[in-house]
Protein backbone atom coordinates (compact mmCIF):
# COMPACT_ATOMS: atom_id res chain seq x y z
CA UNK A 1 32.70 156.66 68.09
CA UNK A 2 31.55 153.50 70.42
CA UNK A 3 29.79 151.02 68.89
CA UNK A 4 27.70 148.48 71.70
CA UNK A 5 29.07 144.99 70.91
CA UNK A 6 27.82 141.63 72.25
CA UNK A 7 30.17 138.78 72.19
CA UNK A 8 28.71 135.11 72.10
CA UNK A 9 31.93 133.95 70.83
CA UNK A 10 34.57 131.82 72.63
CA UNK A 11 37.01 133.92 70.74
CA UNK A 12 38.39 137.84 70.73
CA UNK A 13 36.28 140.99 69.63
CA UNK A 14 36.76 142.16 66.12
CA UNK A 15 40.82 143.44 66.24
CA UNK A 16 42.79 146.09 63.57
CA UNK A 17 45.94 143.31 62.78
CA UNK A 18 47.77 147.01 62.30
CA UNK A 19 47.90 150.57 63.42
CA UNK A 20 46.94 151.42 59.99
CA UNK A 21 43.93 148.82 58.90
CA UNK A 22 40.84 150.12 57.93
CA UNK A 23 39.44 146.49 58.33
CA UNK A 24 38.82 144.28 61.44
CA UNK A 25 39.47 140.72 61.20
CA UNK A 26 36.28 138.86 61.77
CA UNK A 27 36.61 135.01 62.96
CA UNK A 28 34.48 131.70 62.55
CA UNK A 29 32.61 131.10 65.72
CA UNK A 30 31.78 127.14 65.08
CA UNK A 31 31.25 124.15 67.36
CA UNK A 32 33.03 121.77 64.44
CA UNK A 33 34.63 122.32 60.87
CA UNK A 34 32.82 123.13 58.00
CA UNK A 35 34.22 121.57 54.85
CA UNK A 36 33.32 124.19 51.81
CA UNK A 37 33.31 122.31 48.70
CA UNK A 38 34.31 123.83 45.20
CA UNK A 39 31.48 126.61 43.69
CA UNK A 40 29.57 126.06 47.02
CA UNK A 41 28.83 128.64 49.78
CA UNK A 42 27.63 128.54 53.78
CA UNK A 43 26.79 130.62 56.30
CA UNK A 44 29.52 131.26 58.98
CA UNK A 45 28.25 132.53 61.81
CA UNK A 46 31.03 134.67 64.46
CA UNK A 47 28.47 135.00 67.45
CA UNK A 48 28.72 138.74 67.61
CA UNK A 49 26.13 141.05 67.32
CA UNK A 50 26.43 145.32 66.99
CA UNK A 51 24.33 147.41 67.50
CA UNK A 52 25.42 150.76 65.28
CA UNK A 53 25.20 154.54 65.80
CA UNK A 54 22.72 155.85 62.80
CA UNK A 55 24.32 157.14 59.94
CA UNK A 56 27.05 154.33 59.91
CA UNK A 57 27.06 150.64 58.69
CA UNK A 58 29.39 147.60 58.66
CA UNK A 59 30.68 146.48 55.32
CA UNK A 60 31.76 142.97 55.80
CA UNK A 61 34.76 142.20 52.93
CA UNK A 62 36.45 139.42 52.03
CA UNK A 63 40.21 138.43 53.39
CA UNK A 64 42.98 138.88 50.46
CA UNK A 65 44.88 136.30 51.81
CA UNK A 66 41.94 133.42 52.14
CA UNK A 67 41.27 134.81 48.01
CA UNK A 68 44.46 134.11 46.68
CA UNK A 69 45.78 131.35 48.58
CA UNK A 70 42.56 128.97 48.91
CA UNK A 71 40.14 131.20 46.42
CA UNK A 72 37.42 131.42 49.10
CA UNK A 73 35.74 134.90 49.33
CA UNK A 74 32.37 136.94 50.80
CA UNK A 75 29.69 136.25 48.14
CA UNK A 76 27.91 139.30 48.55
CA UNK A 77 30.84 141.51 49.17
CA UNK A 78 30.80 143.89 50.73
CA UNK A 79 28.46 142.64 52.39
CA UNK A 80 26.29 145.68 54.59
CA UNK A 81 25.09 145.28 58.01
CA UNK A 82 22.71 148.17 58.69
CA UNK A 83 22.39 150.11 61.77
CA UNK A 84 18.75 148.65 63.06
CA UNK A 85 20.13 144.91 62.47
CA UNK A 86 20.19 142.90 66.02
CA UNK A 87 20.70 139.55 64.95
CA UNK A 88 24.07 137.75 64.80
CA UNK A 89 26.61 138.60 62.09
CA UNK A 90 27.07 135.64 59.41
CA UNK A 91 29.66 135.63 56.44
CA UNK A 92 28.25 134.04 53.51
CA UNK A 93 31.60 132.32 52.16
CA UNK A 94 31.91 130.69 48.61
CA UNK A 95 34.90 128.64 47.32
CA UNK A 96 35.38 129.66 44.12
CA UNK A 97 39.23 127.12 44.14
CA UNK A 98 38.78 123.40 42.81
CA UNK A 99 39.69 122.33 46.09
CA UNK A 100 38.19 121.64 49.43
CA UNK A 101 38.98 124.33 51.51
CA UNK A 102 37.99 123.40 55.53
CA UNK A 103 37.19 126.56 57.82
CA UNK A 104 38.08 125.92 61.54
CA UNK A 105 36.56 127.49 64.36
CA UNK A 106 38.57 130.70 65.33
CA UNK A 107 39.59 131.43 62.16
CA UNK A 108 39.59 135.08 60.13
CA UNK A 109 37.20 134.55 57.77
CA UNK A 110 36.69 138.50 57.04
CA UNK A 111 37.45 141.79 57.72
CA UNK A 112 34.69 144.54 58.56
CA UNK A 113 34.92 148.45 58.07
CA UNK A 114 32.58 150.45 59.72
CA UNK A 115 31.78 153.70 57.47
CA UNK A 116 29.43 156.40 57.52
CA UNK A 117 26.52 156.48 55.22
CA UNK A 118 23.82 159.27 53.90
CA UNK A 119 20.41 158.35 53.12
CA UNK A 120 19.92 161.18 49.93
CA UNK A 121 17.02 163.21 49.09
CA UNK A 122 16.08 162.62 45.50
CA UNK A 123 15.91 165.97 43.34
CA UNK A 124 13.87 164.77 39.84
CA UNK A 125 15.00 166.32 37.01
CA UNK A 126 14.56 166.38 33.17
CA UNK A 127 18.60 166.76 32.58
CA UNK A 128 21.44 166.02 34.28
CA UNK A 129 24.65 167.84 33.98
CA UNK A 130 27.34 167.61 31.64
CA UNK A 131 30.31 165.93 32.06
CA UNK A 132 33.49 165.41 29.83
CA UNK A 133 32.49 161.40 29.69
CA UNK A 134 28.69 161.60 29.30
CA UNK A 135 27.33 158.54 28.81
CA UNK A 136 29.95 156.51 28.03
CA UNK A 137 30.20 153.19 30.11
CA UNK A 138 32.86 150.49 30.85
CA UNK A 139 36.08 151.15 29.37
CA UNK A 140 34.69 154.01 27.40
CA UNK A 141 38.23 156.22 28.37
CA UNK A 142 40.00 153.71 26.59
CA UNK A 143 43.06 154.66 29.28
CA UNK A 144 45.78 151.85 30.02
C-alpha cells in the first residue's frame, strides 16, 4: 500500500524504529520548546499531512517510553485520522506527571499505525444472540 505524504517538516518522514513495529514514530515539528505543565495539554503540530487510501485510517498512540518515564501521553488516544482529512497532523499531548515536562522540536512525541477499517451496515433486530457471558459487563468473568 502507498500512502501520498507531504512533509513540511525540517525533520524525517514517519520511520518503523524496528523490522517488527507496528507503530511509526511521529516527531514535534516546532520553531521553539513548549513547556507542558502538570494536568495540562497542547497541540503539537509535526508538519505532515497524508492523504489515505479509503478503507484505512491512522491511529495516532501514545509513546510507552514518554508514559512511564515523564507521564506525558495522547489525550484522545488513539487518536484517528480519517482518510478525507488534508490538514496537518497534531498530537494533542497531556502531562499527567507533577512535573514540567519540556517537548523539543524533533522529538518522538507518538507513534502512528495505519489500519484498515469497515464502515458496517446496520441489521435491526429485536434479539441478539446468545453468548456464554450475556450481559455481564466489567469484570463480570471474575478471571485473575
Amino acid at each position: 500500500m502507498k500512502v501520498q505524504i507531504i512533509n513540511k517538516s525540517k525533520h524525517q518522514l514517519p520511520a518503523y524504529e524496528t523490522k517488527l513495529s507496528a507503530g511509526m514514530d511521529i516527531r514535534a515539528n516546532i520553531d521553539e520548546p513548549i513547556t507542558l505543565k502538570p494536568l495540562a495539554r497542547c497541540l503539537v503540530p509535526t508538519g505532515l499531512y497524508i492523504a489515505l487510501p479509503e478503507g484505512f485510517e491512522a491511529q495516532i498512540r501514545p509513546r510507552s517510553g514518554l508514559a512511564i518515564k515523564k507521564g506525558v501521553t495522547v489525550l484522545n488516544t488513539p487518536g484517528t485520522i480519517d482518510a478525507d482529512y488534508r490538514g496537518e497532523i497534531c498530537i494533542i499531548l497531556v502531562n499527567l506527571s507533577a512535573d514540567d515536562f519540556v517537548i523539543q522540536d524533533g522529538e518522538r512525541v507518538a507513534q502512528m499505525i495505519i489500519a484498515r477499517h469497515e464502515q458496517p451496515q446496520w441489521e435491526q433486530v429485536e434479539v441478539l444472540s446468545e453468548t456464554e457471558r450475556g450481559a455481564g459487563g466489567f469484570g463480570h468473568t471474575g478471571k485473575k
